[in-house]
Protein backbone atom coordinates (compact mmCIF):
# COMPACT_ATOMS: atom_id res chain seq x y z
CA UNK A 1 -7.50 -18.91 8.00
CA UNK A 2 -6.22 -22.47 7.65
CA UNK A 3 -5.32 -22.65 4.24
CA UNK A 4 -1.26 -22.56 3.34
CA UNK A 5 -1.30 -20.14 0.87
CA UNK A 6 -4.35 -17.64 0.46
CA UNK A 7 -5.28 -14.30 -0.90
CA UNK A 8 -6.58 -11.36 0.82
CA UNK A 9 -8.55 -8.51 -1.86
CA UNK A 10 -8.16 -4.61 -0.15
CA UNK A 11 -9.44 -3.10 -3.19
CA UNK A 12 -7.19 -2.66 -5.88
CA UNK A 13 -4.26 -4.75 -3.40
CA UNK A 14 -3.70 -8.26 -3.16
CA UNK A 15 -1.95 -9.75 0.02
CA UNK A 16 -0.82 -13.27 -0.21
CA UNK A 17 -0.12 -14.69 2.63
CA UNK A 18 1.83 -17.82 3.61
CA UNK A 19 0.48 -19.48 6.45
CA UNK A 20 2.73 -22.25 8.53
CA UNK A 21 3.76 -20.11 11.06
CA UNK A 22 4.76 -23.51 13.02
CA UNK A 23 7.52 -24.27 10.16
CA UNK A 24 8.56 -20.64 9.92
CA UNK A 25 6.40 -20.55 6.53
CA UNK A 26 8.46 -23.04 4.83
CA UNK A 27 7.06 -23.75 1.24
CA UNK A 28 6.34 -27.44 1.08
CA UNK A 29 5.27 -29.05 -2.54
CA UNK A 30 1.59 -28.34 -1.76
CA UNK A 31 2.37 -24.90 -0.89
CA UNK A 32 4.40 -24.20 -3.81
CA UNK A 33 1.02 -25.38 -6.08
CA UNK A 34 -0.77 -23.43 -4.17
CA UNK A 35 1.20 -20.02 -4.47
CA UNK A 36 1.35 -20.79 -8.32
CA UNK A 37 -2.10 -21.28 -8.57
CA UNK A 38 -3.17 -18.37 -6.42
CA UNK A 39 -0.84 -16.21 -8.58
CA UNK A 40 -1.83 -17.00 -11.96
CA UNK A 41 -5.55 -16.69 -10.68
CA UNK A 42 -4.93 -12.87 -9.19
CA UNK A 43 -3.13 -12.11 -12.73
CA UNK A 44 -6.83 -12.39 -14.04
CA UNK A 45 -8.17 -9.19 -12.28
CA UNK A 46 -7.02 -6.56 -14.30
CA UNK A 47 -8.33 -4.13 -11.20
CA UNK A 48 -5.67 -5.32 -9.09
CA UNK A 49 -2.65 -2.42 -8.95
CA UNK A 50 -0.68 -4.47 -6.40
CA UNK A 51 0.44 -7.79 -4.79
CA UNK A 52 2.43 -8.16 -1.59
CA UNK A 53 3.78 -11.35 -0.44
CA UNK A 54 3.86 -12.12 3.27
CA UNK A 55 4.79 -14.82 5.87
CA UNK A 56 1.99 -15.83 8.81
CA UNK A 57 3.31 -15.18 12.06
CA UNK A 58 6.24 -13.00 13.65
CA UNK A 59 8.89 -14.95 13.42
CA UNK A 60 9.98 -15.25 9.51
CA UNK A 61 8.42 -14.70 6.24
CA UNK A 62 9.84 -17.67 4.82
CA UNK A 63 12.10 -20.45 5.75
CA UNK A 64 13.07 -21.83 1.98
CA UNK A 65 11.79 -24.93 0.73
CA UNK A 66 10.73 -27.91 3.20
CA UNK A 67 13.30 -30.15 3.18
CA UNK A 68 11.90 -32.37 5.57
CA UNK A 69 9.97 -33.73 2.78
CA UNK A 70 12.82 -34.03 0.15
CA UNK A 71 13.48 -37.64 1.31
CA UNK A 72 9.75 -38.27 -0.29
CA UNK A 73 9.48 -35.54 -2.83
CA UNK A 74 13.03 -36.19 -4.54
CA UNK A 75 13.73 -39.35 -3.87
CA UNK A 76 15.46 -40.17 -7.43
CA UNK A 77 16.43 -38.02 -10.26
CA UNK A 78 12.49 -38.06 -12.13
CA UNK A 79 10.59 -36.50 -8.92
CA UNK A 80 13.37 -33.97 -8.40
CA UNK A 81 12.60 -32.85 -12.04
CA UNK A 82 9.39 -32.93 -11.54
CA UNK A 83 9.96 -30.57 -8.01
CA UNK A 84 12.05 -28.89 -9.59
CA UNK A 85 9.41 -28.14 -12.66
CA UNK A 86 6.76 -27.27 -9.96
CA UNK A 87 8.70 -24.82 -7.94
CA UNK A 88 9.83 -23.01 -11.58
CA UNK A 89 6.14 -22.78 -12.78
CA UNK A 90 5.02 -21.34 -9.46
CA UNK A 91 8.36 -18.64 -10.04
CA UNK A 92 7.67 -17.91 -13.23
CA UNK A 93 4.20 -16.91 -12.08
CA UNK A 94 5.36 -14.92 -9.35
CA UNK A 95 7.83 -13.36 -11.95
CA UNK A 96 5.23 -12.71 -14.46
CA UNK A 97 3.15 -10.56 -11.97
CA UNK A 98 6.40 -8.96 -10.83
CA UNK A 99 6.84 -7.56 -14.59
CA UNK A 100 3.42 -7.20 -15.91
CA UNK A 101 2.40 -3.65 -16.79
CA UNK A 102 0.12 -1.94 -14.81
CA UNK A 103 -3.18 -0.87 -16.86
């Protein structure tokens, strides 16, 4: 699959999968959307009983952020709120499924 950041359903188990195995699965803005989006969107099938979180790839599940794209991304002290902001929302999603009680 070429998407960054995608979902795999095994029944009542979610795998989401981080997929730049060429940047050791380091989250870049996009990716960081992406895994909020994909989280909030599995929190809506009450079926699901599980989510695991995995990096593409043999080498690492995740590198950190990409800050090869910091010079861009937070270049002055508005766009690294605004980072900043995007990586919390896609957290607190991630931290919402962590602590949601199962059905």
């Amino acid at each position: 699959m070429s998407e960054p950041v995608y979902a795999e359903l095994d029944g009542d188990i979610a795998t989401v999968v981080l997929n730049r195995p060429e940047r050791m699965n380091a989250l870049d803005k996009s990716m960081w959307l992406k895994l909020g989006t994909v989280l909030r969107e599995l929190d809506l099938d009450g079926a699901l009983r599980c989510i695991v979180l995995r990096g593409a790839g043999g080498k690492a599940f995740a590198a950190g952020a990409d800050i090869s794209e910091f010079a861009n991304e937070r270049a002055n002290a508005a766009q690294a709120r605004r980072y900043g902001e995007d990586i919390a929302g896609s957290m607190r999603a991630l931290a919402q499924e962590v602590h949601s009680p199962l059905g």
